[in-house]
Protein backbone atom coordinates (compact mmCIF):
# COMPACT_ATOMS: atom_id res chain seq x y z
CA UNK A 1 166.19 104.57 96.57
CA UNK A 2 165.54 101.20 97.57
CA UNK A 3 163.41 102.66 100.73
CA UNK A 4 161.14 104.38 98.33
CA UNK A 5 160.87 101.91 96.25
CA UNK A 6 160.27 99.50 99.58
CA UNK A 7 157.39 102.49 100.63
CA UNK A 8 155.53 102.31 97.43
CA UNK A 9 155.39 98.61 97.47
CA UNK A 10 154.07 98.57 100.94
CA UNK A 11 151.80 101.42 100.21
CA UNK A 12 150.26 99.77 96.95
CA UNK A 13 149.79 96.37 98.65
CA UNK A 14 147.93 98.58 101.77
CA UNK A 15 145.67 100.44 98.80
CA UNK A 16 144.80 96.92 97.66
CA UNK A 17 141.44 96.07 98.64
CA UNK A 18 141.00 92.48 100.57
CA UNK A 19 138.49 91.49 97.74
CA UNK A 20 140.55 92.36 95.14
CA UNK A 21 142.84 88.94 94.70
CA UNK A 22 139.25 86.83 94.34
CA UNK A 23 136.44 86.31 96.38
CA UNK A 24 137.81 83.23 97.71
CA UNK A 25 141.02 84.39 98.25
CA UNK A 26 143.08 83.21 101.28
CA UNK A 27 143.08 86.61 102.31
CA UNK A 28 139.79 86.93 103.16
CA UNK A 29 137.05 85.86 105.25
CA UNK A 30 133.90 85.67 103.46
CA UNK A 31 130.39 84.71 104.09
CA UNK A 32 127.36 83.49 101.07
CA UNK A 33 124.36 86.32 101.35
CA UNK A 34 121.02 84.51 100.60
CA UNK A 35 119.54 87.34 98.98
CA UNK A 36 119.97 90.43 96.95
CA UNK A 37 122.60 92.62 97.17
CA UNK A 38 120.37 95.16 98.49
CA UNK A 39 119.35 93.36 101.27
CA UNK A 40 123.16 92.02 102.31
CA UNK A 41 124.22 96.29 101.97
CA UNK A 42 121.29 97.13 103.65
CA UNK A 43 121.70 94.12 106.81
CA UNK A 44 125.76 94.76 106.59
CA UNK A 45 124.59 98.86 107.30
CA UNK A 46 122.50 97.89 109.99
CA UNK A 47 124.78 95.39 111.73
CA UNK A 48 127.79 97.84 112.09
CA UNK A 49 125.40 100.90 113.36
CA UNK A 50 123.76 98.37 115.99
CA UNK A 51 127.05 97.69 117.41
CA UNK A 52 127.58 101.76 118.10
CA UNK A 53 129.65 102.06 115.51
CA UNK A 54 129.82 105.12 112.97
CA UNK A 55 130.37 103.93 109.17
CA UNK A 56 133.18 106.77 107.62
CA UNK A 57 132.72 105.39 104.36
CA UNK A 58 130.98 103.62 101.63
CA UNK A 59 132.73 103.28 98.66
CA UNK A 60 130.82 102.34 95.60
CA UNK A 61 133.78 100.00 94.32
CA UNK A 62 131.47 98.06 91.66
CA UNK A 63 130.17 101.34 90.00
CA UNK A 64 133.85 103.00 90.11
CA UNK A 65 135.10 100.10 88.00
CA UNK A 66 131.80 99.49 85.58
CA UNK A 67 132.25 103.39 85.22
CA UNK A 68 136.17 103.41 84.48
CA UNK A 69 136.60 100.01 82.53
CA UNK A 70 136.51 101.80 78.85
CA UNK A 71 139.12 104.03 80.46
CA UNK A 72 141.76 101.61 81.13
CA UNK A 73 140.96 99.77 78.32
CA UNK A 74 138.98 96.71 79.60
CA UNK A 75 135.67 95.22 78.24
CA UNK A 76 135.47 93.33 81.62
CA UNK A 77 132.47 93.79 84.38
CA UNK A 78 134.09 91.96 87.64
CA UNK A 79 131.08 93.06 89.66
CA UNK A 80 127.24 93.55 88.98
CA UNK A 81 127.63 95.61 92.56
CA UNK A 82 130.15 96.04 94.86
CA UNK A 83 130.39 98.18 98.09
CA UNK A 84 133.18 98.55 100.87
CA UNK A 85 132.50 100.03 104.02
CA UNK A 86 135.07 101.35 106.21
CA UNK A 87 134.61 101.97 109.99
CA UNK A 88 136.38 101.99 112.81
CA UNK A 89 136.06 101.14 116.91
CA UNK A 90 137.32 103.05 119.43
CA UNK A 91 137.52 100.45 121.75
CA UNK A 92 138.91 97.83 119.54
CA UNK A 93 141.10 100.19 117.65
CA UNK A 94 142.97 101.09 120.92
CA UNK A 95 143.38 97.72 122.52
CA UNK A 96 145.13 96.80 119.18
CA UNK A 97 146.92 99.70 118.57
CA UNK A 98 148.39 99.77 122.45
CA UNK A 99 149.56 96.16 122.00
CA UNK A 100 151.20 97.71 118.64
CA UNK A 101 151.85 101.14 117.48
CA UNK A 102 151.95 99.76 113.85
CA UNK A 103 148.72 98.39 113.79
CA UNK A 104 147.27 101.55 112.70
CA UNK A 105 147.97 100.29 109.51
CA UNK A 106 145.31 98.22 109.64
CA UNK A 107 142.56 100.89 110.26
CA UNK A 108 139.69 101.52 109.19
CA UNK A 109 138.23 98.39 109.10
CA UNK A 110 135.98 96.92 105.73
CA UNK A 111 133.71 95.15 105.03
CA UNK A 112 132.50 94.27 101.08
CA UNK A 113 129.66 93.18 99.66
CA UNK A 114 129.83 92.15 95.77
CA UNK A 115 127.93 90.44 93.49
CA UNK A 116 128.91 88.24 90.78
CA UNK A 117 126.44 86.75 88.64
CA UNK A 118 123.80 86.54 91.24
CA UNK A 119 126.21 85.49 93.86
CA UNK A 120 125.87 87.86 96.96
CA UNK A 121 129.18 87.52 99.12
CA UNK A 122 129.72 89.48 102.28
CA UNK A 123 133.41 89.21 103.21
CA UNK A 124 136.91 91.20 105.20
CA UNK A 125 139.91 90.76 105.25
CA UNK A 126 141.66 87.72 107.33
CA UNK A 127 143.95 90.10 109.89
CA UNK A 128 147.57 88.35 111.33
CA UNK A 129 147.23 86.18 114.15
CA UNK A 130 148.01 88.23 117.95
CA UNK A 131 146.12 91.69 118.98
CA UNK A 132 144.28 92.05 115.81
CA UNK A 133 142.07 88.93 116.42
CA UNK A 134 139.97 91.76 117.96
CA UNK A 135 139.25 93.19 115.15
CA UNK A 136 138.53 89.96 113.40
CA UNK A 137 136.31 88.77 116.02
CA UNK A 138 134.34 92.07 115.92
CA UNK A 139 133.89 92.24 111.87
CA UNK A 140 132.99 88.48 112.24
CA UNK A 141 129.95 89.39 115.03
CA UNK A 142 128.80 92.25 112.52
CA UNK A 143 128.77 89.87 109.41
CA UNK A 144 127.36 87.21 110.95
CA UNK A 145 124.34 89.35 112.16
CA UNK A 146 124.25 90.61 109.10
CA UNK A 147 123.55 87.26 107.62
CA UNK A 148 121.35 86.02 110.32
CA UNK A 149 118.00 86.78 108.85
């Protein structure tokens, strides 16, 4: 029992978004967009494609919960937008993962955009010190082009 238990905790706290403790969470590495949230999706996009990477994913997190807040009975909007998009590296994803097995855990890789109140933030999520500094360099060469306008 206490392994379940101990697999569902770890699995919840993996499903957890990096965004989703605050924007200026500890957790998380985040960057001020000067413009709209448009632009910052649309430069974000265009950053992780230029390095030759493939984007698996864009998940419309700001819709999902505007959509679903009646349903879980909240009046709350957290985001005007919100977007997460997951990739991955080859490269990068096997020099971390052949330092460590377990770092597959860490994969795919995100990066958000949200915006609250007019604020566009572009952020990820601050990875353990070691192999994964790797990834963290690489998601920090995408955002900052992204914000280099």
């Amino acid at each position: 029992m206490k392994t379940v238990f101990k697999i569902a905790t770890l699995a919840l706290v993996l499903a957890t978004p990096a965004w989703a403790n605050d924007l200026a969470s500890d957790q998380a590495i985040t960057y001020e967009y000067d413009g709209t949230f448009d632009d910052a999706t649309f430069a974000v996009e265009d950053a992780i494609v230029s390095k030759g990477l493939v984007i698996d994913y864009r998940s419309h997190t700001g819709e999902m919960l505007e959509r679903t807040k009646a349903d879980v009975g909240s009046e709350v909007t957290i985001f005007d937008a919100a977007d997460v998009f997951l990739f991955c590296s080859a490269v990068v994803s096997r020099q971390v993962m052949e330092a460590d097995p377990g770092n597959i855990v860490h994969c795919p890789y995100s990066i958000y955009v949200a915006d609250r109140e007019g604020k566009v933030t572009i952020g990820f999520r601050d990875y353990p010190d070691g192999p994964m500094q790797a990834v963290e360099d690489l998601l920090t060469e995408i955002v900052e082009e992204a914000t280099s306008f």
